[in-house]
Protein backbone atom coordinates (compact mmCIF):
# COMPACT_ATOMS: atom_id res chain seq x y z
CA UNK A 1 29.65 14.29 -36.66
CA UNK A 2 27.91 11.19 -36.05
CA UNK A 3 24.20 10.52 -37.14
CA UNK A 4 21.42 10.47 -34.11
CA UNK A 5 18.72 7.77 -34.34
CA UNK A 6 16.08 8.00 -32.37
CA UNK A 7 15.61 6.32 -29.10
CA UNK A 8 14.17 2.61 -29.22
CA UNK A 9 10.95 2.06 -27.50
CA UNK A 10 9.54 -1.14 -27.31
CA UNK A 11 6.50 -1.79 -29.82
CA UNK A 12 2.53 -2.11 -28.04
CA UNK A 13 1.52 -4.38 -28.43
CA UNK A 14 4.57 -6.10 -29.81
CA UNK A 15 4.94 -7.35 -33.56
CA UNK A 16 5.19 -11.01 -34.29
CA UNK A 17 6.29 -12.77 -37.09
CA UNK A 18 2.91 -13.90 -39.57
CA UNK A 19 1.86 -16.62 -39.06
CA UNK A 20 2.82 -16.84 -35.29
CA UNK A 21 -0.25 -15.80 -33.12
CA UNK A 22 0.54 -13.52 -30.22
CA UNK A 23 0.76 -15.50 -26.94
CA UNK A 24 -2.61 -15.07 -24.68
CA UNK A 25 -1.66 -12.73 -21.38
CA UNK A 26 -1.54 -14.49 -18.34
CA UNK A 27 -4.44 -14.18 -15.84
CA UNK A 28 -3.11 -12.47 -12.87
CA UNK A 29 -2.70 -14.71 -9.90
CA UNK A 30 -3.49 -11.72 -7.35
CA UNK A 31 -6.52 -11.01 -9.04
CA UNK A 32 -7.73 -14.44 -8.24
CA UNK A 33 -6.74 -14.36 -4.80
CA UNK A 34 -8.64 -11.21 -4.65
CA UNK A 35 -12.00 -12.87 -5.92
CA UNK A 36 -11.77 -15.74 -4.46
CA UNK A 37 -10.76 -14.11 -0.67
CA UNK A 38 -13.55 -11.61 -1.26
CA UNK A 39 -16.07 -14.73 -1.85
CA UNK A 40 -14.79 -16.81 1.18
CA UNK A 41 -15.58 -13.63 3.09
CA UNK A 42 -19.47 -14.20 2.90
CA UNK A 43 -18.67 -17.79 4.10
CA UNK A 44 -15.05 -18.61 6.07
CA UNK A 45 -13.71 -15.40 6.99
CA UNK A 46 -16.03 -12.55 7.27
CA UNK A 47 -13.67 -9.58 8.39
CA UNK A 48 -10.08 -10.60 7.30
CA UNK A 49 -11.64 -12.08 3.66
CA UNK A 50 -12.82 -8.65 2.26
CA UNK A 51 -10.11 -7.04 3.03
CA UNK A 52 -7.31 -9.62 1.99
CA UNK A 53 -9.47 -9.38 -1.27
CA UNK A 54 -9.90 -5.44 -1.38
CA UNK A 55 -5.86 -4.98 -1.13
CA UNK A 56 -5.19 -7.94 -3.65
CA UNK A 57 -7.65 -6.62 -6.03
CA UNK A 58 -5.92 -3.20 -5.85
CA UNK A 59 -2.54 -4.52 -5.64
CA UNK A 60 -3.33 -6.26 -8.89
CA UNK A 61 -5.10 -3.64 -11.06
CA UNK A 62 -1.32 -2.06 -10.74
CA UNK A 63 0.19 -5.15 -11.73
CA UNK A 64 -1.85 -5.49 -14.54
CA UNK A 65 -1.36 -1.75 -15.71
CA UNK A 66 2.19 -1.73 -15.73
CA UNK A 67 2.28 -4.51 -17.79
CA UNK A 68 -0.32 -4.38 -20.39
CA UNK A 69 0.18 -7.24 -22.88
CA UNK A 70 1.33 -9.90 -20.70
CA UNK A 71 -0.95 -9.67 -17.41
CA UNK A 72 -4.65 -9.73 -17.93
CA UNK A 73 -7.86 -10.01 -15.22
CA UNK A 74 -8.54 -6.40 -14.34
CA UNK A 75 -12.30 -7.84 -14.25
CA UNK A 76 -11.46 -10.17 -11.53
CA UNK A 77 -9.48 -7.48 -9.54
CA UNK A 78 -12.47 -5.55 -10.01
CA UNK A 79 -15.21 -7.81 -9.06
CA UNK A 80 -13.08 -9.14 -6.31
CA UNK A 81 -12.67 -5.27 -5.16
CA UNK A 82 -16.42 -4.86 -4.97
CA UNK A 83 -17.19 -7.76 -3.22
CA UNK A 84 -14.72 -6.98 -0.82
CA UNK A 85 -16.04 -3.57 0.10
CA UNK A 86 -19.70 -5.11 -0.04
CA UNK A 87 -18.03 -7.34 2.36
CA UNK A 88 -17.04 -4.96 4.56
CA UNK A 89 -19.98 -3.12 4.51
CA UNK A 90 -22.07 -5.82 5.95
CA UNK A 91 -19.91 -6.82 8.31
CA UNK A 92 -20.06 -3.22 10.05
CA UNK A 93 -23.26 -3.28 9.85
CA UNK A 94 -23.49 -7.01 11.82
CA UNK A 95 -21.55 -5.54 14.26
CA UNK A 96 -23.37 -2.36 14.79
CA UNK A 97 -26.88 -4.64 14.78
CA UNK A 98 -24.89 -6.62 17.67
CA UNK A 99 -23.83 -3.64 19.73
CA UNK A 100 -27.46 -2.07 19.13
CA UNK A 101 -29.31 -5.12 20.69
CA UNK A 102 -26.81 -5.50 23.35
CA UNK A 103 -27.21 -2.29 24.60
CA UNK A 104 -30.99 -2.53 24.58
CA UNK A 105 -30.73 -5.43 27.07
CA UNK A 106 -32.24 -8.27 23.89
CA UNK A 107 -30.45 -11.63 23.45
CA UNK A 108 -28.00 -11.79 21.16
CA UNK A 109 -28.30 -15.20 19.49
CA UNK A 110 -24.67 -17.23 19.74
CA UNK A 111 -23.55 -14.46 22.20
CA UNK A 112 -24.73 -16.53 25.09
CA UNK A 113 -23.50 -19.73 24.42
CA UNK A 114 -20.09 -18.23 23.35
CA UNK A 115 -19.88 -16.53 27.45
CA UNK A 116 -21.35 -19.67 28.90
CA UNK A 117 -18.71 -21.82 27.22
CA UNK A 118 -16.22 -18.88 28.32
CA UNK A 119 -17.11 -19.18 31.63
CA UNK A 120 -16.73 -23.09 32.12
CA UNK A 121 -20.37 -23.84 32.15
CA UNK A 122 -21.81 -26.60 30.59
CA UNK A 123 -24.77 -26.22 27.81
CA UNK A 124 -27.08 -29.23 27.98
CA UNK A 125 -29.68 -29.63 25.20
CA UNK A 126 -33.18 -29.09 26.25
């Protein structure tokens, strides 16, 4: 009968010859697209921004978990995450501040000038 072994795993984190430093893990490119579209949120795009950062942020944290030693930035993900939500959270509350103050008959600042414009009136300066 022939002699078992047992199964071969791979090592974590993986040996290396002395001498030979381990190579640094690579930053995960979706975590920076997750901090950076979280940012751009507050600035270029308030709605679509905090969310393309929420689901890159999340989409990355599993990236980086199923491969420990090579993928690194869970902090980014993270932060980018957070920002995202904070993001969000703002945002509904702009919109419920707009809603609120429409429906109590007060000027919306930018909402009139948006409809005049709509409407193919003219704004002069006073």
């Amino acid at each position: 009968m022939a002699q078992q072994y047992p199964p071969q795993y791979p090592q974590y984190p993986p040996q290396y010859p002395p001498g030979y430093p381990p190579p640094s893990p690579q930053t995960s490119g979706t975590a920076i697209v997750s901090l950076l579209a979280s940012i751009s949120a507050f600035f270029l795009f308030p709605i679509i921004g905090s969310i393309v950062g929420i689901v890159a942020g999340n989409s990355a944290k599993n990236d980086i978990r199923s491969r420990p030693y090579q993928v690194s930035g869970e902090g980014m993900a993270q932060a980018g995450i957070v920002i995202g939500w904070i993001g969000l959270g703002i945002d509904l509350l702009a919109c419920c501040a707009i809603v609120a103050m429409m429906a109590m008959g007060m000027a919306v600042p930018g909402i009139g000038i948006c409809a005049g414009l709509g409407s193919g009136n003219t704004m002069s300066l006073p």
